[in-house]
Protein backbone atom coordinates (compact mmCIF):
# COMPACT_ATOMS: atom_id res chain seq x y z
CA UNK A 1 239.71 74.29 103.24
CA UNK A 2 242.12 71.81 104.11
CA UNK A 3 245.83 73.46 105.08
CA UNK A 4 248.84 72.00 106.45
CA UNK A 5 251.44 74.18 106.74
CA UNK A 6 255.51 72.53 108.24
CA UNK A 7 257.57 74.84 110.46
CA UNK A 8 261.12 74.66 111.67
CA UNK A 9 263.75 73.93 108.94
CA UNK A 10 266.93 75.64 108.61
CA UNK A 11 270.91 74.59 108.64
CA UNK A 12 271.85 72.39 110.77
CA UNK A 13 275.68 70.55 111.29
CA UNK A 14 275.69 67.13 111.52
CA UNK A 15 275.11 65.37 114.42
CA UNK A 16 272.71 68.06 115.25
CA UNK A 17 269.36 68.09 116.08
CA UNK A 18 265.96 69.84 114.93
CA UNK A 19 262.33 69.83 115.45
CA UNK A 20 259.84 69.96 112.44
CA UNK A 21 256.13 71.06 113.22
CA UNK A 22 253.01 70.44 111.05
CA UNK A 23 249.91 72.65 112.29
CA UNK A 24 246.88 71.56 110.75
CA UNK A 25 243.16 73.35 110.01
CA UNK A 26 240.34 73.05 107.88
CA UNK A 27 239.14 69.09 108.70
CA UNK A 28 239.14 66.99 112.14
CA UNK A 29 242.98 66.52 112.54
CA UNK A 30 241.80 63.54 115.48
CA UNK A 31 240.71 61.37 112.44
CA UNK A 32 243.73 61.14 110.55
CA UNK A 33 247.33 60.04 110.74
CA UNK A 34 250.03 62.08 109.74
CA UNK A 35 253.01 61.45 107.35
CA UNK A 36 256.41 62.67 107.19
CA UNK A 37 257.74 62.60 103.81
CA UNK A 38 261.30 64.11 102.25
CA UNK A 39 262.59 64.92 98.96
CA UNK A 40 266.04 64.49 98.62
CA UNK A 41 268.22 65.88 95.55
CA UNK A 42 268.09 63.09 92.88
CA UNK A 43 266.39 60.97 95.18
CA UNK A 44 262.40 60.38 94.72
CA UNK A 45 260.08 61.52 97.55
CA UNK A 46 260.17 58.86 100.56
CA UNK A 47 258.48 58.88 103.40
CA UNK A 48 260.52 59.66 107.10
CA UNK A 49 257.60 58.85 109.43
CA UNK A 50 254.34 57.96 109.96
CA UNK A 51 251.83 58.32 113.06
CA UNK A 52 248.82 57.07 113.59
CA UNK A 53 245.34 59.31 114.14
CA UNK A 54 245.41 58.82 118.06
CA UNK A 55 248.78 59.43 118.28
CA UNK A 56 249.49 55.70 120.04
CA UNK A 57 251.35 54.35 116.90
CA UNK A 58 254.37 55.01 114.91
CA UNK A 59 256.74 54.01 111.99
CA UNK A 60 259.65 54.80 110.71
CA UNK A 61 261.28 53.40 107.09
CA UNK A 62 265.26 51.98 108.64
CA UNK A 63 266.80 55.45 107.27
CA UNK A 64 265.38 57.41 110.17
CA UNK A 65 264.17 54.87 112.62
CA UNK A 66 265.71 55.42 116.02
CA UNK A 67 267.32 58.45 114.99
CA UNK A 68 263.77 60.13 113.78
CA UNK A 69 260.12 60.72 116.57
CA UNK A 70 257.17 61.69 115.45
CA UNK A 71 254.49 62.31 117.61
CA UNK A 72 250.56 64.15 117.34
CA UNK A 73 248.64 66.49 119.22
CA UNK A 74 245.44 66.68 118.39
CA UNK A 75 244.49 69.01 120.86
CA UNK A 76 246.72 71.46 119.19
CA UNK A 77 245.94 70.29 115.50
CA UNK A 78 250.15 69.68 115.10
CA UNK A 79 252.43 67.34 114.64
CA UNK A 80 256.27 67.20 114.92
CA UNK A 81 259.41 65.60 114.05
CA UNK A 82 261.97 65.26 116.44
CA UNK A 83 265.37 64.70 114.24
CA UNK A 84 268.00 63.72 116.30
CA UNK A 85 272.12 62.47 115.34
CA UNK A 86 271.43 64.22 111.37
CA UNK A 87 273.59 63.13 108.70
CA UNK A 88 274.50 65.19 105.61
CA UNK A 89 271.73 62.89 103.54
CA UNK A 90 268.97 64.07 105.85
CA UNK A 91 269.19 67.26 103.64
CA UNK A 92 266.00 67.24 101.92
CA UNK A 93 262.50 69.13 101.37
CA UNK A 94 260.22 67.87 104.21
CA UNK A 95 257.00 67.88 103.93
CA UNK A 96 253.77 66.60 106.55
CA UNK A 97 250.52 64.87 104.78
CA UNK A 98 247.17 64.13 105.64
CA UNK A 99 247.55 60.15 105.51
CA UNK A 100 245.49 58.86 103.41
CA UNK A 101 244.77 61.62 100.83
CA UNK A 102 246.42 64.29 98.62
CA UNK A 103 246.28 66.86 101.53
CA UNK A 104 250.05 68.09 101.69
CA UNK A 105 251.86 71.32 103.50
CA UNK A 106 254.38 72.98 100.93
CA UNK A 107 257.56 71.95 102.25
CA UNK A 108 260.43 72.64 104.81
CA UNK A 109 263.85 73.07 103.84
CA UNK A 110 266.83 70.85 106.07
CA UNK A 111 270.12 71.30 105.38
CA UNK A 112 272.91 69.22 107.48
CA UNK A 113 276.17 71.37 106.62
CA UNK A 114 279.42 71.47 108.42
């Protein structure tokens, strides 16, 4: 079955950095983009990032863009997000998604603590 499963949360201070991974299994991970969504305390789920299925294209909502890179490898069924210059409001539950469907991993806590 389907399985996405985030690595690489933890505390952080701000203006830190931190890498999130997504490993994928159970479909062809080549044929789908990947989202990066958070959940932020009081906030509703938003997405952080976005790539494409080859890899080749990108997005980013303003909140994160140029601060936030996402990037594929299919050859190693994973994604990651590079988070780079984190604020305190970065804190939030992240989670990775099989664009396109209902397919999600179960979460990644970041907290951005002094």
């Amino acid at each position: 079955q389907v399985q996405l499963k985030e690595f690489g949360g933890g505390l952080v201070q701000p203006g830190g950095s931190l890498t999130l991974s997504c490993v994928a299994s159970g479909y062809p991970f080549s044929q789908h983009g990947i989202s990066w969504y958070r959940k932020r305390p009081g906030v509703p789920r938003e997405l952080a990032a976005w790539v494409s299925s080859s890899g080749l294209n990108t997005d980013y909502p303003d909140s994160t863009k140029g601060r936030f890179t996402v990037a594929k490898d299919n050859a190693k069924s994973t994604a990651t997000l590079q988070m780079n210059n984190l604020k305190p409001e970065d804190t939030a539950v992240y989670y990775c998604r099989r664009s396109g469907t209902e397919d999600w991993g179960r979460g990644t806590q970041v907290t951005v603590s002094s």
